[in-house]
C-alpha atoms as a PDB file:
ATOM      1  CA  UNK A   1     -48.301  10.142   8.875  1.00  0.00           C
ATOM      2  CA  UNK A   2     -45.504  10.391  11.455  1.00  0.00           C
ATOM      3  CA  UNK A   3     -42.319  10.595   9.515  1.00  0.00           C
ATOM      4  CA  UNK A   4     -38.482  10.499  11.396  1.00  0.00           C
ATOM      5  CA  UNK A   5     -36.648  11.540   7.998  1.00  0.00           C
ATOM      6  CA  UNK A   6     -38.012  15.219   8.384  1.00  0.00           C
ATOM      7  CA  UNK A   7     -35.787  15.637  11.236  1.00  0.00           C
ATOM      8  CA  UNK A   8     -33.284  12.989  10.534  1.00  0.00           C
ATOM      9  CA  UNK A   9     -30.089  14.069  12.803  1.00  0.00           C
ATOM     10  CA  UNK A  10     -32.325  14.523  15.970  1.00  0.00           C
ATOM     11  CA  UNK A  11     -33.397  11.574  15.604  1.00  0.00           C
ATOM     12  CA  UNK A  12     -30.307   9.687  14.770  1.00  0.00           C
ATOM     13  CA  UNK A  13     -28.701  11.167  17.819  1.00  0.00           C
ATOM     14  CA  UNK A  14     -32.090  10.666  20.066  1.00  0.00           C
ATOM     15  CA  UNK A  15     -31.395   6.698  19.175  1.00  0.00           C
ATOM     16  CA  UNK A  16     -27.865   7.003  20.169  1.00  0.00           C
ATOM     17  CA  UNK A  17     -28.368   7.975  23.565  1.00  0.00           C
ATOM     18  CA  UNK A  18     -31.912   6.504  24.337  1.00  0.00           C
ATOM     19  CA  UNK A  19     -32.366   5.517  27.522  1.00  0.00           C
ATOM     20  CA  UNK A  20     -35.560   5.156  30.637  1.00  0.00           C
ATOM     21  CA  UNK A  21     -34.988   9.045  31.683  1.00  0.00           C
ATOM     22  CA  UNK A  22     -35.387   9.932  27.941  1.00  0.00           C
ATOM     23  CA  UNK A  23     -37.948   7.585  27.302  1.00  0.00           C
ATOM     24  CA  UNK A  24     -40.190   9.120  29.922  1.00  0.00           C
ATOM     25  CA  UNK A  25     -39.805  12.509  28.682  1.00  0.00           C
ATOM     26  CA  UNK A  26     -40.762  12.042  25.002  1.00  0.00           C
ATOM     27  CA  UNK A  27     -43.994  12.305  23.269  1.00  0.00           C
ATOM     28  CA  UNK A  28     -46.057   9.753  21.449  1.00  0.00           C
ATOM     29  CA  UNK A  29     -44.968  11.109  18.284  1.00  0.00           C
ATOM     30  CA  UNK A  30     -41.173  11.482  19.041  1.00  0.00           C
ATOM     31  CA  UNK A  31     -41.185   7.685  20.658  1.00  0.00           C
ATOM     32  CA  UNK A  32     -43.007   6.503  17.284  1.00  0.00           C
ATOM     33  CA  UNK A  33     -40.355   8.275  15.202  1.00  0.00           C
ATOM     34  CA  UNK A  34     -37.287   6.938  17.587  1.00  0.00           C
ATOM     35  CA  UNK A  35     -39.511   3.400  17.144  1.00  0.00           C
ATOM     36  CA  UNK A  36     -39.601   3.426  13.084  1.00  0.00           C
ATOM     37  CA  UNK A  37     -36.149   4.588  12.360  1.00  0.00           C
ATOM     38  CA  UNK A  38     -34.622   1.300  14.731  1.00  0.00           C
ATOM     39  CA  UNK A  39     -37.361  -0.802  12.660  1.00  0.00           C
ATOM     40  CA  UNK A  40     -35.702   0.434   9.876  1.00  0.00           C
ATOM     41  CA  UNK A  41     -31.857   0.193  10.709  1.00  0.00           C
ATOM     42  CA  UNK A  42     -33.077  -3.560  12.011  1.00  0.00           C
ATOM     43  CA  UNK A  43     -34.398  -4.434   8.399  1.00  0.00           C
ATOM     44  CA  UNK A  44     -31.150  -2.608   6.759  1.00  0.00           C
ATOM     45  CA  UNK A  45     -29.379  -4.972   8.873  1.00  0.00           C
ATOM     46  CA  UNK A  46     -30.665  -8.063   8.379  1.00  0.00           C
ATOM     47  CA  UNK A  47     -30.727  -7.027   4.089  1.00  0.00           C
ATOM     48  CA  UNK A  48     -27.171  -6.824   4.480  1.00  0.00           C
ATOM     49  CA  UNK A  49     -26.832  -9.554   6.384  1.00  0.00           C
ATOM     50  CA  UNK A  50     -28.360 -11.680   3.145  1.00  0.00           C
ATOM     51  CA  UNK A  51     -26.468 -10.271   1.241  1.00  0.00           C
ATOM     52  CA  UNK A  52     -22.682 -11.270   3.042  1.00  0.00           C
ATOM     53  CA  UNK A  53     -24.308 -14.550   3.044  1.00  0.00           C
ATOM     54  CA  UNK A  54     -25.075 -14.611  -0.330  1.00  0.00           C
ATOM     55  CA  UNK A  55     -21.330 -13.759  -1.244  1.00  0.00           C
ATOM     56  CA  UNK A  56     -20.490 -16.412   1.342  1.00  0.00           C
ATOM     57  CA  UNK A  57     -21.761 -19.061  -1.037  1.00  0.00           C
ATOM     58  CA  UNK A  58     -20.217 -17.053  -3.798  1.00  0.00           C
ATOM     59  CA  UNK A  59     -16.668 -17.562  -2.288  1.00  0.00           C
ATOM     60  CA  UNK A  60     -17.527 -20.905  -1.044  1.00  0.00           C
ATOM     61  CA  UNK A  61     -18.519 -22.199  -4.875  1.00  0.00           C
ATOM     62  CA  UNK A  62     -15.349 -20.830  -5.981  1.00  0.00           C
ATOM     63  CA  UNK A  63     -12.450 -23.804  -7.025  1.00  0.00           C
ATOM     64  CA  UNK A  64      -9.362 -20.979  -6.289  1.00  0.00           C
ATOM     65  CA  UNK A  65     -10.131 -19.003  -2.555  1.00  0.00           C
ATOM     66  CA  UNK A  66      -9.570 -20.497   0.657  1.00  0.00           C
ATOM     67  CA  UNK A  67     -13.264 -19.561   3.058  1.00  0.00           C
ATOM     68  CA  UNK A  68     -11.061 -20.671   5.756  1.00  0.00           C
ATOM     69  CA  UNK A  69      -7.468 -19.198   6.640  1.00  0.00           C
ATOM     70  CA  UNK A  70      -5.079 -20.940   9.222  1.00  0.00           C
ATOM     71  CA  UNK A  71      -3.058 -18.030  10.235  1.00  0.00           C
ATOM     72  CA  UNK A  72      -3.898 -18.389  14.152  1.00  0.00           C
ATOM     73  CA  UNK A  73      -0.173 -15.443  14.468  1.00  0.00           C
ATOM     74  CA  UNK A  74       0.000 -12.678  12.528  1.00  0.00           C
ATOM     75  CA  UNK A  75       0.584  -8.695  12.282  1.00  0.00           C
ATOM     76  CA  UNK A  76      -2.697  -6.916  10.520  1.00  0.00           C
ATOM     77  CA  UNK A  77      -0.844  -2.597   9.194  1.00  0.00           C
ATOM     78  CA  UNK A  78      -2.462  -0.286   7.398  1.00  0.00           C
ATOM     79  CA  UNK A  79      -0.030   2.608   6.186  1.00  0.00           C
ATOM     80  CA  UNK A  80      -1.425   6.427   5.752  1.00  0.00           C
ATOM     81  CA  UNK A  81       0.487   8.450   3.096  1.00  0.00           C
ATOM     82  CA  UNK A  82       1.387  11.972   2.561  1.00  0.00           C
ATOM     83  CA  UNK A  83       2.130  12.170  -0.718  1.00  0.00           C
ATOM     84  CA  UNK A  84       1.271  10.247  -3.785  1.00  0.00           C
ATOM     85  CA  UNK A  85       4.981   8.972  -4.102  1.00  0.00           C
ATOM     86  CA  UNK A  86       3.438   7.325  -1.156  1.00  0.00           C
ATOM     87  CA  UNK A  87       5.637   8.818   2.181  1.00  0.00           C
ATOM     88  CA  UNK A  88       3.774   7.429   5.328  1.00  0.00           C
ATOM     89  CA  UNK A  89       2.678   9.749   7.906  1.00  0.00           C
ATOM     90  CA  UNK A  90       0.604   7.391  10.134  1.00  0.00           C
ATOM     91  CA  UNK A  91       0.690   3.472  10.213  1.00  0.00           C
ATOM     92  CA  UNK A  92      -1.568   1.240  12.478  1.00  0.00           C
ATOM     93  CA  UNK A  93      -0.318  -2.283  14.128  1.00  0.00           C
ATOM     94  CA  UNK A  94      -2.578  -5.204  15.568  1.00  0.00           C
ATOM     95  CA  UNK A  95      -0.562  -7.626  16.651  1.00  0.00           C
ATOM     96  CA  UNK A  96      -2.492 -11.116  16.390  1.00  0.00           C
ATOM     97  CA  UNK A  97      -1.225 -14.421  18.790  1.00  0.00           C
ATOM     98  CA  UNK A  98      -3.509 -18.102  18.767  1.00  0.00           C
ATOM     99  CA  UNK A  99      -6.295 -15.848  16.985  1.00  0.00           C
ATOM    100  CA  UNK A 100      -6.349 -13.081  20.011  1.00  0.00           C
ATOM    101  CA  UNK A 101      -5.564  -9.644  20.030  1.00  0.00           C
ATOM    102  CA  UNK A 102      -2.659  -9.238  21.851  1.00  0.00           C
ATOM    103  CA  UNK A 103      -1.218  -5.683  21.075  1.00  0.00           C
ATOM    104  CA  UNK A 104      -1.787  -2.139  19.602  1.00  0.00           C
ATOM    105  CA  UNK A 105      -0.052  -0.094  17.991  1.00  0.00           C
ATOM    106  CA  UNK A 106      -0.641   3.357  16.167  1.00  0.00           C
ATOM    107  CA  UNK A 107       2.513   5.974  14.961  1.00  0.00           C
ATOM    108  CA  UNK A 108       1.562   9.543  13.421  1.00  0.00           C
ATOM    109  CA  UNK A 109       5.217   9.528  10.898  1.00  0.00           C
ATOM    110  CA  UNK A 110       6.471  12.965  10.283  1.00  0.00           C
ATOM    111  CA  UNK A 111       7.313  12.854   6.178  1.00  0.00           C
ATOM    112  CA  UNK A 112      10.110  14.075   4.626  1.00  0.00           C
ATOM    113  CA  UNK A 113       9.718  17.968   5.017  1.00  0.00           C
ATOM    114  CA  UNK A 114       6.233  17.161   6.901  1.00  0.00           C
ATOM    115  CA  UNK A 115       4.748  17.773   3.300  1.00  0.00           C
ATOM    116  CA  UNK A 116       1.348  16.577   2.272  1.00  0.00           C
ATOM    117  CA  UNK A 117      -0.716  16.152  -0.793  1.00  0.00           C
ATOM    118  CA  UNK A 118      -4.248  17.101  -0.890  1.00  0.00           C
ATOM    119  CA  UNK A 119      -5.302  14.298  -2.167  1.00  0.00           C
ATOM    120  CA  UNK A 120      -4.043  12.324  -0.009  1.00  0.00           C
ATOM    121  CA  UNK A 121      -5.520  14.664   3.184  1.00  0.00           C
ATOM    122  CA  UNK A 122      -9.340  13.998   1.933  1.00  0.00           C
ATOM    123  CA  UNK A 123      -8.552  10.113   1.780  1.00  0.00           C
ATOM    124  CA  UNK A 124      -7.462  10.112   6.012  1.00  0.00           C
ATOM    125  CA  UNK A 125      -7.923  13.601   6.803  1.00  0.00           C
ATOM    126  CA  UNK A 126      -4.452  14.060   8.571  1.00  0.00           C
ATOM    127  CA  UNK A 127      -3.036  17.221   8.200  1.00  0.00           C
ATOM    128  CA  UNK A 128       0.720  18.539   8.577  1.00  0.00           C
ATOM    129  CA  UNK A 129       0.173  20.122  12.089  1.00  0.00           C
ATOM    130  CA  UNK A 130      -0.364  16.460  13.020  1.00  0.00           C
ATOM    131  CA  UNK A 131       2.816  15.370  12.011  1.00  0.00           C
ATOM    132  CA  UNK A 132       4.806  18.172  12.788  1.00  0.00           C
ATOM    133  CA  UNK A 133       5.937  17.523  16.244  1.00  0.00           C
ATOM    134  CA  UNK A 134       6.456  13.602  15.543  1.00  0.00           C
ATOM    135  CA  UNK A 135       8.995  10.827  14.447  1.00  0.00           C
ATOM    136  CA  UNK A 136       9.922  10.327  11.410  1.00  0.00           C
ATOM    137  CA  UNK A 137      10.174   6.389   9.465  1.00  0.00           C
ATOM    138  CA  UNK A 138      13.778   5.855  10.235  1.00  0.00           C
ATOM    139  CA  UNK A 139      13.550   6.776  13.696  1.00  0.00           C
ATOM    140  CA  UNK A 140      10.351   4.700  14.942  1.00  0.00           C
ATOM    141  CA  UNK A 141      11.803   1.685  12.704  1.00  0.00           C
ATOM    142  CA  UNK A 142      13.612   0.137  15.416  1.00  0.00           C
ATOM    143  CA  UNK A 143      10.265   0.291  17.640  1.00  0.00           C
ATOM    144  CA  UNK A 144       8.500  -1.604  14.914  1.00  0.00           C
ATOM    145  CA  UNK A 145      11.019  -3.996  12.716  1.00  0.00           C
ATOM    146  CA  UNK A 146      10.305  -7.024  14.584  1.00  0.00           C
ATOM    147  CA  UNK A 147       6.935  -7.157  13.884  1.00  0.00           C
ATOM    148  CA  UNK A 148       7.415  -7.897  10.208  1.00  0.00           C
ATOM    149  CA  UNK A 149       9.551 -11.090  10.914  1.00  0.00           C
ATOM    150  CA  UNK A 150       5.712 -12.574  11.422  1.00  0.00           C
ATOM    151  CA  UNK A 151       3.231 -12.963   8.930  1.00  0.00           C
ATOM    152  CA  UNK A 152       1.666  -9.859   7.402  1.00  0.00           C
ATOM    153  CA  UNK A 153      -2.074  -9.132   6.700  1.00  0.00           C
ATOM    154  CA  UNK A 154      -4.156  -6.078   5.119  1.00  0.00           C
ATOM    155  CA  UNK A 155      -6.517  -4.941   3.841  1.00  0.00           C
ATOM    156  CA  UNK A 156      -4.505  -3.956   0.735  1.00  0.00           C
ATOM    157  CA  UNK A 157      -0.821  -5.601   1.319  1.00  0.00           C
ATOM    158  CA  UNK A 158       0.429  -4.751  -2.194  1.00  0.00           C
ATOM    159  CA  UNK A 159       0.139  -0.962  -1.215  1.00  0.00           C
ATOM    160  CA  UNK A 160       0.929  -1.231   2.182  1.00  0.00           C
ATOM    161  CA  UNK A 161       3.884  -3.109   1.126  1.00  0.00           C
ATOM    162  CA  UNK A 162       5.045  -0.791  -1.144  1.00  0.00           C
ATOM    163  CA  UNK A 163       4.648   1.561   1.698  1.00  0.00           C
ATOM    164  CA  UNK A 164       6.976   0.310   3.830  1.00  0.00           C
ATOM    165  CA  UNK A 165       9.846  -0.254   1.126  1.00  0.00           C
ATOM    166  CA  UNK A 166       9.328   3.575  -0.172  1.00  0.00           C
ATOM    167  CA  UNK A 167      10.468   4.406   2.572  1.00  0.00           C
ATOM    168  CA  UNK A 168      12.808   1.575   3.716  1.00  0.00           C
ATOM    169  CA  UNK A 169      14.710   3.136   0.546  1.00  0.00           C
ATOM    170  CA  UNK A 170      14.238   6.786   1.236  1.00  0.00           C
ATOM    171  CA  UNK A 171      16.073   6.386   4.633  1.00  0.00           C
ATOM    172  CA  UNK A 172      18.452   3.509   3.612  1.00  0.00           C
ATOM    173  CA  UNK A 173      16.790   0.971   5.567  1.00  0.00           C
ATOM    174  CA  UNK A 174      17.441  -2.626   4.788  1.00  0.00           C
ATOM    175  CA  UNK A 175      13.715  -4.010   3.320  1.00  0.00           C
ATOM    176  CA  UNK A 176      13.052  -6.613   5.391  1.00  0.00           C
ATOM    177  CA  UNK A 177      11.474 -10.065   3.985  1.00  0.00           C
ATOM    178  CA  UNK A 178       8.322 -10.223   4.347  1.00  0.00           C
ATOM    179  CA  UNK A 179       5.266 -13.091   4.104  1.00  0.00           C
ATOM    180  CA  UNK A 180       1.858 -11.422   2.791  1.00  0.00           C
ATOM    181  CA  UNK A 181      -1.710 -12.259   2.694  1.00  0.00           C
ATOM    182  CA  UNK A 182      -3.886 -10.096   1.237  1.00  0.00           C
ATOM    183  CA  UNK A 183      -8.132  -9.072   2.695  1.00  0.00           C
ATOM    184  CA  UNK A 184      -8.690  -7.110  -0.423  1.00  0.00           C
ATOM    185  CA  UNK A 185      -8.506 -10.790  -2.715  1.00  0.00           C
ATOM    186  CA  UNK A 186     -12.194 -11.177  -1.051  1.00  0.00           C
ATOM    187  CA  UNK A 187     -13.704  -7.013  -2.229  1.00  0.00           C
ATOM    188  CA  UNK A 188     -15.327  -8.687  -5.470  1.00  0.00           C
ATOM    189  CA  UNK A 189     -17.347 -10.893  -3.276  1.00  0.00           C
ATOM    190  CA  UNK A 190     -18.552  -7.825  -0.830  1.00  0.00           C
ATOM    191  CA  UNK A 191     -18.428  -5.376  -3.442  1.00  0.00           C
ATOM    192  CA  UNK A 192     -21.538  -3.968  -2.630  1.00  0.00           C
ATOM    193  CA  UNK A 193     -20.808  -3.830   1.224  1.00  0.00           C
ATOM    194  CA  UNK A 194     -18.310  -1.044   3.102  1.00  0.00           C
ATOM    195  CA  UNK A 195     -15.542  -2.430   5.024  1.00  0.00           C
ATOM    196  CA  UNK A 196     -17.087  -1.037   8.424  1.00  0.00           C
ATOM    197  CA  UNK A 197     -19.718  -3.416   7.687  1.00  0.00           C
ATOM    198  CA  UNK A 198     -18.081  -6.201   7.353  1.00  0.00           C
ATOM    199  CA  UNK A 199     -16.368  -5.598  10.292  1.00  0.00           C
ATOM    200  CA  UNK A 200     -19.574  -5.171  12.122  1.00  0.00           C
ATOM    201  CA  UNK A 201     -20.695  -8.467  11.246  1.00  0.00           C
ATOM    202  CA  UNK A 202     -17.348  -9.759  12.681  1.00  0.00           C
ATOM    203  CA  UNK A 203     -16.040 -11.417   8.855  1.00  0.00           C
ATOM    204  CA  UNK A 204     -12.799 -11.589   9.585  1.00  0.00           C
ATOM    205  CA  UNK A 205     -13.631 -14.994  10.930  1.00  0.00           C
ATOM    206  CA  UNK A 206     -12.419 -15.588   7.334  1.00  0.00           C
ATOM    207  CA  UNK A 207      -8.760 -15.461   8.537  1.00  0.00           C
ATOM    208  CA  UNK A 208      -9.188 -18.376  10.996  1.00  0.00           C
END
């Protein structure tokens, strides 16, 4: 019986890059293979897909979570750290306007004495020679105040938060006010499902 997992990477990467050229070139066995393993990451797809419905209703029964968020201008961060007395060394900006994307932003942050935990390297995998050569918080803070006069969204906005005021303190920075909402109040519901797929099936409708 013609099996795919006993060469699993070639054919992951076959699927990837599949097109008429290849097609003509492969054998029966290799084009059932290529044919079973996208049978199988349709059916994977469409399980998960019942199952971010399912927590749909979930959140929908519930008396105390909004489904639907009317935040049509906001700012989405998500902070990196270096250290576990959380010192940022990378932050990413979306910039959100009527419910449209209108700017991008991401800084690699130099930490105080470019130092790094460990720990924090396996979470993002950002090392010090990345950091080494670039700003530090203070000095790309006037490049990036502004955008927290606007509503604030993330993923996890009680760390991210706490983010930005480390280090608002560390370099004498005047915290800013800031309005939150937080993703992360909807994880129980997807528990079983990884942020990348629930961005793949386009959830953060949620926020509109």
């Amino acid at each position: 019986m013609i099996d795919y997992h006993d060469d699993y990477t070639f054919y992951y990467e076959l699927c990837k890059c599949l097109n008429k050229e290849i097609v003509q070139e492969l054998s029966i066995d290799d084009l059932m293979c290529v044919a079973l393993m996208q049978k199988d990451r349709i059916d994977m797809l469409i399980s998960q897909k019942e199952a971010i419905n399912k927590s749909l209703n979930s959140l929908k029964r519930s008396s105390n979570i909004p489904l639907y968020i009317n935040i049509p201008d906001f700012v989405a961060i998500d902070f990196e750290t270096a250290t576990l007395d959380r010192m940022a060394c990378a932050l990413g900006i979306v910039v959100v306007k009527d419910y449209k994307i209108t700017q991008e932003f991401y800084y690699l942050i130099q930490p105080p004495g470019n130092d790094y935990d460990q720990n924090c390297i396996k979470v993002h995998g950002l090392l010090p020679a990345n950091t080494e050569q670039e700003p530090t918080f203070d000095q790309i803070w006037p490049n990036i105040k502004h955008h927290f006069n606007m509503k604030i969204v993330a993923h996890n906005a009680a760390f991210d938060v706490d983010v930005l005021r480390t280090n608002c303190r560390y370099y004498k920075i005047e915290e800013p006010e800031i309005s939150t909402y937080c993703f992360a109040i909807y994880t129980k519901y997807f528990c079983y499902i990884s942020l990348r797929e629930i961005c793949f099936f386009k959830l953060m409708y949620l926020l509109k």
